[in-house]
PDB file of N, CA and C in Angstrom:
ATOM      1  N   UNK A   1      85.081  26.892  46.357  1.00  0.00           N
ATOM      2  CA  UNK A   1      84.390  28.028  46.918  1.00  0.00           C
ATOM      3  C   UNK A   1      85.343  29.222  46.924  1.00  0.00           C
ATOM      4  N   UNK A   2      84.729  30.582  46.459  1.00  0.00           N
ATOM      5  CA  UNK A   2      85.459  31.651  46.665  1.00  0.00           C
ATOM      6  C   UNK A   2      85.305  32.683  47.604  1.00  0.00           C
ATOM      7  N   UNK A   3      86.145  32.991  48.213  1.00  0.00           N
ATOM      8  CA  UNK A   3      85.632  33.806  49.057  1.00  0.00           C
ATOM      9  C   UNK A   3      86.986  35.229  49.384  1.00  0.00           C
ATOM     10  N   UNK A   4      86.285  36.524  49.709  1.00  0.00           N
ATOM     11  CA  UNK A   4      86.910  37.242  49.286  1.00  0.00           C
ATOM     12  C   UNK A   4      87.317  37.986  51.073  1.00  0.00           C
ATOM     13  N   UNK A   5      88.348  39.122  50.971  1.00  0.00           N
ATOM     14  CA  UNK A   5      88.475  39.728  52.428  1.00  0.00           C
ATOM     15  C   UNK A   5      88.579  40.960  52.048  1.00  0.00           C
ATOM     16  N   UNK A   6      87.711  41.515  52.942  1.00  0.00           N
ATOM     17  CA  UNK A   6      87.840  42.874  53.084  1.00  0.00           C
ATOM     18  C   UNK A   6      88.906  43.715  53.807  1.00  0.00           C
ATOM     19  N   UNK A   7      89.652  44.279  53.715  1.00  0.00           N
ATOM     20  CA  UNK A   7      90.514  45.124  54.729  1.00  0.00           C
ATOM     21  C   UNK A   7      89.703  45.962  55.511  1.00  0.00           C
ATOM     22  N   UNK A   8      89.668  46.274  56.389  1.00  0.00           N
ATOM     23  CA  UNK A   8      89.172  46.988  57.378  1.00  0.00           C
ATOM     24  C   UNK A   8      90.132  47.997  58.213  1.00  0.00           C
ATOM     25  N   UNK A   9      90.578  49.303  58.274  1.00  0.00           N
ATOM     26  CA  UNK A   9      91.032  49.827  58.717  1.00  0.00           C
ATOM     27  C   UNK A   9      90.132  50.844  59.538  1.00  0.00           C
ATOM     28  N   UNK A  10      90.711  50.527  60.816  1.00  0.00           N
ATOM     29  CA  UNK A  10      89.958  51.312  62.325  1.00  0.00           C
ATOM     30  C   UNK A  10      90.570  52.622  62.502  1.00  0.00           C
ATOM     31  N   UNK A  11      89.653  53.792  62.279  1.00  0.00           N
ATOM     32  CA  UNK A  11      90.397  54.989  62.573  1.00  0.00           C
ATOM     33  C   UNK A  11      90.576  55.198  63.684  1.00  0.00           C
ATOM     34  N   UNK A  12      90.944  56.105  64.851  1.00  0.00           N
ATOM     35  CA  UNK A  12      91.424  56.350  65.845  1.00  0.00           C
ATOM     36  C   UNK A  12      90.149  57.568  65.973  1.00  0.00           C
ATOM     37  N   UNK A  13      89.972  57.916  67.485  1.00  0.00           N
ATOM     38  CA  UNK A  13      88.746  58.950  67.779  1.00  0.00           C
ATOM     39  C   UNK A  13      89.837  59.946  68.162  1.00  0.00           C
ATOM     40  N   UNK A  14      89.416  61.263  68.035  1.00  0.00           N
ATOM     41  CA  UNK A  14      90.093  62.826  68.204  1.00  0.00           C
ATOM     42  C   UNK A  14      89.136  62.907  69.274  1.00  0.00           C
ATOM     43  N   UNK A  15      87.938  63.217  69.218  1.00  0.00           N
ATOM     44  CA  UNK A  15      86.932  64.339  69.891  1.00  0.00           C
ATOM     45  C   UNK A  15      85.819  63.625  70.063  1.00  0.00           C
ATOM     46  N   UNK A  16      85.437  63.847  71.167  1.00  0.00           N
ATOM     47  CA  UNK A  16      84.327  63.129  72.213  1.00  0.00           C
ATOM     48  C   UNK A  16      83.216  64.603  72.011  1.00  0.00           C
ATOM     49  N   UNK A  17      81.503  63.658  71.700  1.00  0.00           N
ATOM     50  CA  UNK A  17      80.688  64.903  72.165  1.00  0.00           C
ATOM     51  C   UNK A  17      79.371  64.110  72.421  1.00  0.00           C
ATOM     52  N   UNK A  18      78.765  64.683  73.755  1.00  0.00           N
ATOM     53  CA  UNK A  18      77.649  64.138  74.227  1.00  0.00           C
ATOM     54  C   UNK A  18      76.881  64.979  74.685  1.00  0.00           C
ATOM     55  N   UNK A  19      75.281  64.479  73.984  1.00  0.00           N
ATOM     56  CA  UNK A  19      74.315  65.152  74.252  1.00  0.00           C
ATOM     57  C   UNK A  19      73.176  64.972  75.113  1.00  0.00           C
ATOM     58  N   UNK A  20      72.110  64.803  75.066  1.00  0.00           N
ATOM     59  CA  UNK A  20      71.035  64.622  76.008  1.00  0.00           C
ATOM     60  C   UNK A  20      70.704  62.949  75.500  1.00  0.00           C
ATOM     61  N   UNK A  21      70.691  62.847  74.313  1.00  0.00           N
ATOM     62  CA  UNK A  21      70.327  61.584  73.390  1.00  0.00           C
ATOM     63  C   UNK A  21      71.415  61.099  72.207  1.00  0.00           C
ATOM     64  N   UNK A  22      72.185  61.899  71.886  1.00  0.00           N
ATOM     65  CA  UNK A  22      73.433  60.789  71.222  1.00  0.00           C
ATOM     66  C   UNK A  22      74.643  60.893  71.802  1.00  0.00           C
ATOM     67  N   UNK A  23      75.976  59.962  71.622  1.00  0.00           N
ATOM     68  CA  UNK A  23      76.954  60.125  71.585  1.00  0.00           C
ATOM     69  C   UNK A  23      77.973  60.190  70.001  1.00  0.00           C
ATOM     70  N   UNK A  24      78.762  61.816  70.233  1.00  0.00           N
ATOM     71  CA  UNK A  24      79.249  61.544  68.434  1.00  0.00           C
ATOM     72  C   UNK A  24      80.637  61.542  68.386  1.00  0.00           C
ATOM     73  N   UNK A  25      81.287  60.935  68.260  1.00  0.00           N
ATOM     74  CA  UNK A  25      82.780  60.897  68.043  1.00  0.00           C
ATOM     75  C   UNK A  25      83.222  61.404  66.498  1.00  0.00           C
ATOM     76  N   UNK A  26      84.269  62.453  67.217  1.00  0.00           N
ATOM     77  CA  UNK A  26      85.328  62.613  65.614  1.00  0.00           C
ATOM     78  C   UNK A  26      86.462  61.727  65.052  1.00  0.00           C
ATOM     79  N   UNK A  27      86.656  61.329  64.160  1.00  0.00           N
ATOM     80  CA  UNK A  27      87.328  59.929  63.723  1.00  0.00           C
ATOM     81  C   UNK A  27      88.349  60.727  62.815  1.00  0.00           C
ATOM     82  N   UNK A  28      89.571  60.374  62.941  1.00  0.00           N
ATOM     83  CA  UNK A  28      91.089  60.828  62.155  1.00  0.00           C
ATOM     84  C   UNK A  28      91.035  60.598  60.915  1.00  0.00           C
ATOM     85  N   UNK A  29      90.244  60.072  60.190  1.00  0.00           N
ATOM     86  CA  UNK A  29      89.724  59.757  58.944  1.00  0.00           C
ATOM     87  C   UNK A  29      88.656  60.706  58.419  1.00  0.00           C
ATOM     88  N   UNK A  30      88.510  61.984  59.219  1.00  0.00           N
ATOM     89  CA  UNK A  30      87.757  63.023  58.965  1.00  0.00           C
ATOM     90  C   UNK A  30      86.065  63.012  59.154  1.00  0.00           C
ATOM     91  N   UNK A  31      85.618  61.780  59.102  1.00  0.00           N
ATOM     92  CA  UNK A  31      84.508  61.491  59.466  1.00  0.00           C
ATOM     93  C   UNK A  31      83.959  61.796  60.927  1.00  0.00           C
ATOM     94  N   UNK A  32      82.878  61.685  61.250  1.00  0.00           N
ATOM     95  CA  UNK A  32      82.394  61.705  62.462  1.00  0.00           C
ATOM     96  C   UNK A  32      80.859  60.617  62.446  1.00  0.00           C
ATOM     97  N   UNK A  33      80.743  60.355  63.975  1.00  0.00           N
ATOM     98  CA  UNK A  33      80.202  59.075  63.763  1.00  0.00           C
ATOM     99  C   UNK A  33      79.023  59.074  64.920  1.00  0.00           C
ATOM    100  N   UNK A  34      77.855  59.544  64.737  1.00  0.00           N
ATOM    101  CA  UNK A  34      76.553  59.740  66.221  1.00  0.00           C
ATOM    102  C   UNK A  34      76.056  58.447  66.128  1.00  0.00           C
ATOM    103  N   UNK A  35      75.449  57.751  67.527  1.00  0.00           N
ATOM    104  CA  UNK A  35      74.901  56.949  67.944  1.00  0.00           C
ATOM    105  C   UNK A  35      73.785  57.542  69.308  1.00  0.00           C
ATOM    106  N   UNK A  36      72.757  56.707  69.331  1.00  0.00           N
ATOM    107  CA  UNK A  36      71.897  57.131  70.309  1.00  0.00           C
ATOM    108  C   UNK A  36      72.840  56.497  71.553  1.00  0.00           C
ATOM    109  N   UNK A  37      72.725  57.596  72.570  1.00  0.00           N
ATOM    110  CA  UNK A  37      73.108  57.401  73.716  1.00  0.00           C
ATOM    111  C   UNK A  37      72.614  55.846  74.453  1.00  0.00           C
ATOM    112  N   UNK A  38      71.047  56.586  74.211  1.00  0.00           N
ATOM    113  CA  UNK A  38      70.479  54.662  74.970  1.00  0.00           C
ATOM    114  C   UNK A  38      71.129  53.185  74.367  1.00  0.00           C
ATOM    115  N   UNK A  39      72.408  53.310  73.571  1.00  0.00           N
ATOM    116  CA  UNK A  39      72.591  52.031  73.190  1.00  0.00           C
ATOM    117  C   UNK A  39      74.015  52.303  74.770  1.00  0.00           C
ATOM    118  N   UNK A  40      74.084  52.747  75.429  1.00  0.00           N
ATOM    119  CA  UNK A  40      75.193  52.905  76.271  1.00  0.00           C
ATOM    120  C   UNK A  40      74.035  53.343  77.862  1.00  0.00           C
ATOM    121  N   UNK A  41      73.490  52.504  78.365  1.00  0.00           N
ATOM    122  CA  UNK A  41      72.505  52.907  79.584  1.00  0.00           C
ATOM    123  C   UNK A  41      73.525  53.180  80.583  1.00  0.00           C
ATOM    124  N   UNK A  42      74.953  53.200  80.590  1.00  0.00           N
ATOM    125  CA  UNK A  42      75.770  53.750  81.949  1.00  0.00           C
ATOM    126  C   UNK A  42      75.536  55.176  81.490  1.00  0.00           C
ATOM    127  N   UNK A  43      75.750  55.174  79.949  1.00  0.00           N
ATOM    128  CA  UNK A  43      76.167  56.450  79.814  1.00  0.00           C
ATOM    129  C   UNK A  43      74.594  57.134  79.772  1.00  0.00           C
ATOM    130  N   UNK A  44      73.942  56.748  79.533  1.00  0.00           N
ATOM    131  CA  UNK A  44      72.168  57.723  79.432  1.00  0.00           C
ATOM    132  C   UNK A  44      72.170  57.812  81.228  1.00  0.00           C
ATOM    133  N   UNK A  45      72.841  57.079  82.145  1.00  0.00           N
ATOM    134  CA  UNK A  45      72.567  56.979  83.581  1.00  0.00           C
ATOM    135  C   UNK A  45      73.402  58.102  84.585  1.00  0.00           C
ATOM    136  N   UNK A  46      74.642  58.653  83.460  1.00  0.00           N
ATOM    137  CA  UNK A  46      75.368  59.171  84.101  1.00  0.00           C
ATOM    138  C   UNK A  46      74.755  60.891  84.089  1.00  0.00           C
ATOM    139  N   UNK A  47      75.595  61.615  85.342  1.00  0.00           N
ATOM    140  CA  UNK A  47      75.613  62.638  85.268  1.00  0.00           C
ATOM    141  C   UNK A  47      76.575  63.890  84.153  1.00  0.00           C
ATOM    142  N   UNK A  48      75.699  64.896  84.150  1.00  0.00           N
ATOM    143  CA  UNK A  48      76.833  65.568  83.109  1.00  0.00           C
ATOM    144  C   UNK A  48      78.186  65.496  83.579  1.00  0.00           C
ATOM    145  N   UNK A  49      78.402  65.784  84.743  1.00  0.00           N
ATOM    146  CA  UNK A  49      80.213  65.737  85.442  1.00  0.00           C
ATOM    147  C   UNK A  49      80.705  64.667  84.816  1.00  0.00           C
ATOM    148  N   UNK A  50      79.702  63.337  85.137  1.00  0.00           N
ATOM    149  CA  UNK A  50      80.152  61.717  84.360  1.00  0.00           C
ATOM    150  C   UNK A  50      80.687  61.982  83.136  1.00  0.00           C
ATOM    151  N   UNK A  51      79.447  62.486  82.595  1.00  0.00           N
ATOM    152  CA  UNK A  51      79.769  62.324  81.010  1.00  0.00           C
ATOM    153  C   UNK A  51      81.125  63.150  80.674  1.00  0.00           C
ATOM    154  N   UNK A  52      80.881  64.385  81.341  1.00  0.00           N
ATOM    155  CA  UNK A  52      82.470  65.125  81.013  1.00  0.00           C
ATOM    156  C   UNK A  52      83.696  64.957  81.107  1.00  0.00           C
ATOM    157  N   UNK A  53      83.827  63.687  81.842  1.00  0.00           N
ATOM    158  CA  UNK A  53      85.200  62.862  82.190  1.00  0.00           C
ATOM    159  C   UNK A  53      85.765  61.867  81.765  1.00  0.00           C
ATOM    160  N   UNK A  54      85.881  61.689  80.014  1.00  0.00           N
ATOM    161  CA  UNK A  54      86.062  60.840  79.624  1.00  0.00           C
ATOM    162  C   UNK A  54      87.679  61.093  78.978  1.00  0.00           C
ATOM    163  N   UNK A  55      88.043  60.147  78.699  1.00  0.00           N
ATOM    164  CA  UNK A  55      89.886  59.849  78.053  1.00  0.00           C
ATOM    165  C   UNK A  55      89.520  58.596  76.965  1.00  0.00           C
ATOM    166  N   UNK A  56      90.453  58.901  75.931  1.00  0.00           N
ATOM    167  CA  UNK A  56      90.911  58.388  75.070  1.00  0.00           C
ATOM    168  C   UNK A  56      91.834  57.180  75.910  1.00  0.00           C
ATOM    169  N   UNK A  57      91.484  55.868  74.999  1.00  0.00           N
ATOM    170  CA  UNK A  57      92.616  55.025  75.529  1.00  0.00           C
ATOM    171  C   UNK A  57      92.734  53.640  74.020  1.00  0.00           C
ATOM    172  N   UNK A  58      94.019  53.411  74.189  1.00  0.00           N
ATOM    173  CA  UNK A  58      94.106  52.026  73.220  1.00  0.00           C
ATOM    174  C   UNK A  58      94.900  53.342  72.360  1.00  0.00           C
ATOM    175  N   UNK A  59      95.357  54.504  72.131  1.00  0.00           N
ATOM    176  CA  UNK A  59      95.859  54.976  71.088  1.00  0.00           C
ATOM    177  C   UNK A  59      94.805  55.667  70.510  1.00  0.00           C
ATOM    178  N   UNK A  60      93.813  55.601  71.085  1.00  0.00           N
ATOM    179  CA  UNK A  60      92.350  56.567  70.260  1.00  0.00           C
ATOM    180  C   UNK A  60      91.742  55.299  69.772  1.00  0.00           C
ATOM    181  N   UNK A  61      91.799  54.105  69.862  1.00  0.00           N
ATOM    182  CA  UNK A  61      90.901  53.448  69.768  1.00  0.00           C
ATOM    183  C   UNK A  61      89.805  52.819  70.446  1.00  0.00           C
ATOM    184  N   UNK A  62      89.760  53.695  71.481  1.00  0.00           N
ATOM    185  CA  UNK A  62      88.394  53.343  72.568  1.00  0.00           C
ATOM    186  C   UNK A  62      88.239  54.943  73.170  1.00  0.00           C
ATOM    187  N   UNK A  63      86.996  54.753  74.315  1.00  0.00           N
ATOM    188  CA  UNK A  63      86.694  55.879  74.957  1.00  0.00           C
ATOM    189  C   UNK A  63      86.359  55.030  76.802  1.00  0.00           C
ATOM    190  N   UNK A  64      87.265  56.081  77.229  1.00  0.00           N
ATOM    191  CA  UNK A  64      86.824  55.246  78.683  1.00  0.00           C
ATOM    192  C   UNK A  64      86.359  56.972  79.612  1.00  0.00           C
ATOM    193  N   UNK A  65      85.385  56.276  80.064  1.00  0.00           N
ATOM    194  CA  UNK A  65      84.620  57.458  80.940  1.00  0.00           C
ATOM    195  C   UNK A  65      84.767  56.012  82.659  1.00  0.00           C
ATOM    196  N   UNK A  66      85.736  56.993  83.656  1.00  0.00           N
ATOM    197  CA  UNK A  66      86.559  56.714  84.701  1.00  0.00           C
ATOM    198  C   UNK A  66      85.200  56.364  86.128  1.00  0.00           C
ATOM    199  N   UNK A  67      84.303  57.511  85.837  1.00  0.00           N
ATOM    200  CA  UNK A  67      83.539  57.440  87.078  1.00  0.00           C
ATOM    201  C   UNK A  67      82.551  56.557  86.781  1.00  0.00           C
ATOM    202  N   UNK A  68      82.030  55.935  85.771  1.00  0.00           N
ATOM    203  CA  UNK A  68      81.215  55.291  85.377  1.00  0.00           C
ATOM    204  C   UNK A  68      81.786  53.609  85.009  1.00  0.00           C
ATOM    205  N   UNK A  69      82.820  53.326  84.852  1.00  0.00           N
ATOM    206  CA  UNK A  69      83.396  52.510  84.530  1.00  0.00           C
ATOM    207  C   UNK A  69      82.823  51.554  83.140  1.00  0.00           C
ATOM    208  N   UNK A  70      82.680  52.910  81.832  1.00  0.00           N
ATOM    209  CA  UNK A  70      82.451  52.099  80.737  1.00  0.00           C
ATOM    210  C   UNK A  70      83.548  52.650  79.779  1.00  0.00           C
ATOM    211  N   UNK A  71      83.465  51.549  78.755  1.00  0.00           N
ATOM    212  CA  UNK A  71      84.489  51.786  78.136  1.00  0.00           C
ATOM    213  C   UNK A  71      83.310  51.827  76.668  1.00  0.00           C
ATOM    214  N   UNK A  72      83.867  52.583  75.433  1.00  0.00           N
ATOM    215  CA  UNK A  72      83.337  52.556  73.976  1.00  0.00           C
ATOM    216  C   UNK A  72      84.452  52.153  72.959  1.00  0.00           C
ATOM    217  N   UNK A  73      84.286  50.586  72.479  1.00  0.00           N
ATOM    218  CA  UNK A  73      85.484  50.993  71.201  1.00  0.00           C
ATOM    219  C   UNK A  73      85.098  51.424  69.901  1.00  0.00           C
ATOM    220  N   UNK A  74      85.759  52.508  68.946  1.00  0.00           N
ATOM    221  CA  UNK A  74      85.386  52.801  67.781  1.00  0.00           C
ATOM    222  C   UNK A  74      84.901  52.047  66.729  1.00  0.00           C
ATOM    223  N   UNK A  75      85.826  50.682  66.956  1.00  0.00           N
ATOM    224  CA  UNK A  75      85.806  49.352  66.090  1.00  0.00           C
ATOM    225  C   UNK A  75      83.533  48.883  66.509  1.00  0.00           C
ATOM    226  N   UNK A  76      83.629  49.046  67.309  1.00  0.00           N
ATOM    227  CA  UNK A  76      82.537  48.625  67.913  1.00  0.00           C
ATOM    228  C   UNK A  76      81.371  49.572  67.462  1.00  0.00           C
ATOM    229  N   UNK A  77      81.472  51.026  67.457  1.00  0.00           N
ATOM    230  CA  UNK A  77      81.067  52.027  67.086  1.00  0.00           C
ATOM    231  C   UNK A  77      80.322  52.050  65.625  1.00  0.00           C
ATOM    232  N   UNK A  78      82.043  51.800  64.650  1.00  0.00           N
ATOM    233  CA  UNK A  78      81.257  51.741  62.977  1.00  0.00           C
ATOM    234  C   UNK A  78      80.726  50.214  62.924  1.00  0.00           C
ATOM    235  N   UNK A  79      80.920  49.327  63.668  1.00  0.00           N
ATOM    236  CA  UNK A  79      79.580  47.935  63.500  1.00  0.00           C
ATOM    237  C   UNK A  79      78.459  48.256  63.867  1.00  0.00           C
ATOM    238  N   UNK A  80      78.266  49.425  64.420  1.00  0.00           N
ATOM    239  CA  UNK A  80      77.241  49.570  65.005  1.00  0.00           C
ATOM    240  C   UNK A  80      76.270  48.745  66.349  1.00  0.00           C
ATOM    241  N   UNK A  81      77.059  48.078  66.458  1.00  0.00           N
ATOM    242  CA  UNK A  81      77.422  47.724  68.394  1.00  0.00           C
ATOM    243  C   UNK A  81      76.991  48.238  69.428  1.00  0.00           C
ATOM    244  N   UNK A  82      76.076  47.973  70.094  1.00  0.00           N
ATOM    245  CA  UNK A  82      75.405  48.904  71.056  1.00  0.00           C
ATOM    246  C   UNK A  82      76.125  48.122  72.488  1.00  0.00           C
ATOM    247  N   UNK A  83      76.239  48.497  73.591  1.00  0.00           N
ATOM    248  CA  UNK A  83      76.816  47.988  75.065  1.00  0.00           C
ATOM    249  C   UNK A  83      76.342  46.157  74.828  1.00  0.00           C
ATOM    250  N   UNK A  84      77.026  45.914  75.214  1.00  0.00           N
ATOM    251  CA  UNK A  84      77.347  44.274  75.570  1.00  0.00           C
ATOM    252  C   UNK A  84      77.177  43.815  76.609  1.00  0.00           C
ATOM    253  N   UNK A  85      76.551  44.923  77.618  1.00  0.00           N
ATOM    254  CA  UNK A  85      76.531  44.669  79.286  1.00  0.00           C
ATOM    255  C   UNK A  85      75.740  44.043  79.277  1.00  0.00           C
ATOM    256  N   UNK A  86      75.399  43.132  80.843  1.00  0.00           N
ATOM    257  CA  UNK A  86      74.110  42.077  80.261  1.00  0.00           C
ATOM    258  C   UNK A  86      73.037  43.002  81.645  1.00  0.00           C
ATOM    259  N   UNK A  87      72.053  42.655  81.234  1.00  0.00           N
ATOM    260  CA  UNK A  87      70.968  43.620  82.473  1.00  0.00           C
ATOM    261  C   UNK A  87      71.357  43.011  83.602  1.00  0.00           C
ATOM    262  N   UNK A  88      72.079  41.949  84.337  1.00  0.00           N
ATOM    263  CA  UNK A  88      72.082  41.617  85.449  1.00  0.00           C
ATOM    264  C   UNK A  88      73.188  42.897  85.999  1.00  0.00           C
ATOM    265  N   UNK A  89      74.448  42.350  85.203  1.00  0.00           N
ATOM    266  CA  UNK A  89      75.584  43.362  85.647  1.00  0.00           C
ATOM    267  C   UNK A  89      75.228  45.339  85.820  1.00  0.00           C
ATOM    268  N   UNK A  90      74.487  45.647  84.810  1.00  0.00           N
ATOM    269  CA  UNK A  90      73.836  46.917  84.582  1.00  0.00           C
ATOM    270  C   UNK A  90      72.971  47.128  86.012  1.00  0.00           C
ATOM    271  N   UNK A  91      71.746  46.066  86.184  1.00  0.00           N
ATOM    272  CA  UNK A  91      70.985  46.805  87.457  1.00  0.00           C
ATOM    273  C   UNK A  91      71.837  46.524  88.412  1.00  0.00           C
ATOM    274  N   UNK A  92      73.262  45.632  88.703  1.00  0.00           N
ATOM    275  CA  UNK A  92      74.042  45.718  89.818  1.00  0.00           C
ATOM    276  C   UNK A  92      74.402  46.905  89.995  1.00  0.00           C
ATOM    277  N   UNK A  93      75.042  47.528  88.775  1.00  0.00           N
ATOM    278  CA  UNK A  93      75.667  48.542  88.605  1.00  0.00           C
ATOM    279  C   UNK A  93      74.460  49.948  89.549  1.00  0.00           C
ATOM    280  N   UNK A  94      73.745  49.765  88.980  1.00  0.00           N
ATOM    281  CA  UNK A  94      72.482  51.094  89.064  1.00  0.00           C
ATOM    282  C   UNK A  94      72.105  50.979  90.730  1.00  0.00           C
ATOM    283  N   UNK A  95      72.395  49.439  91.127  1.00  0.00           N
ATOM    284  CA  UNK A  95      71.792  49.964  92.723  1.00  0.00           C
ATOM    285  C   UNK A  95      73.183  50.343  93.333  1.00  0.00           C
ATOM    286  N   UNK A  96      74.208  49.674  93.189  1.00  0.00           N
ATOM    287  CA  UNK A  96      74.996  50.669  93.482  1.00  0.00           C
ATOM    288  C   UNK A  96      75.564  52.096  93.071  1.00  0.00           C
ATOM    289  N   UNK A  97      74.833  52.700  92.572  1.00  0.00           N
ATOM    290  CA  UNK A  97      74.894  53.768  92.401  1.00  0.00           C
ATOM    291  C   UNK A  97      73.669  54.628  93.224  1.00  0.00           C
ATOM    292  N   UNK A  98      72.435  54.195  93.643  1.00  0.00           N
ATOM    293  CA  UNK A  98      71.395  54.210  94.351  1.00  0.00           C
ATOM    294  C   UNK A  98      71.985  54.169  95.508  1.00  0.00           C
ATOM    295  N   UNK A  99      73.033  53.130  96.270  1.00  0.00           N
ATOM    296  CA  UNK A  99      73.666  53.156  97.227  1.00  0.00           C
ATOM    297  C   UNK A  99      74.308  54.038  97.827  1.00  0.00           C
ATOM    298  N   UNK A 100      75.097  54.558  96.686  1.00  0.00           N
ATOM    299  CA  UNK A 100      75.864  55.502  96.923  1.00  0.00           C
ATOM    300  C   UNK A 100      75.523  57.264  97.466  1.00  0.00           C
ATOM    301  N   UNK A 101      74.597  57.059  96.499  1.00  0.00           N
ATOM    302  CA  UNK A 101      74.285  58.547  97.019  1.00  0.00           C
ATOM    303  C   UNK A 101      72.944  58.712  98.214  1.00  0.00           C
ATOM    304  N   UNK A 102      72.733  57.440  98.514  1.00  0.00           N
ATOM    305  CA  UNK A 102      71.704  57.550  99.639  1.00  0.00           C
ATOM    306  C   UNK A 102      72.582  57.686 101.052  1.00  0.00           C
TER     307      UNK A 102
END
């Protein structure tokens, strides 16, 4: 049997941009890369302040937004990978956030 390997090289993210409905990252490889927001429901849940508070981490190979406590990796990004959260942890997440501001 033959079988062959691909190299795969993960670019690093520069520039974070979020809209009402996607999230698009700029990639050091000159590319840029949009996804619908709803594959990230912390992030469709958050407020603009939320969304505006995000950092680079791993070397530019992830995106962590602090008040929301999600993280995005790029690697995850070009597979096209949507959140991995499972709905239990997510509606935990959402009533405490319901909590919070009541």
């Amino acid at each position: 049997m033959l079988t062959s390997t691909i190299e795969f090289t993960v670019p690093t993210a520069e520039n974070v941009t979020i809209t009402y409905d996607a999230l698009t990252v700029d990639l050091s490889d000159g590319r840029s890369i949009t996804v619908p927001l709803a594959w990230y429901p912390r992030l469709i849940n958050a407020t603009k302040a939320e969304l505006d508070n995000w950092r680079l981490v791993g070397k530019g190979y992830g995106i962590h937004w602090e008040d929301i406590d999600e993280d995005v990796s790029i690697e995850g990004l070009l597979l096209g990978k949507p959140s991995g959260e499972s709905q239990t942890s997510f509606k935990k997440w959402l009533l405490s956030r319901a909590c919070q501001s009541a």
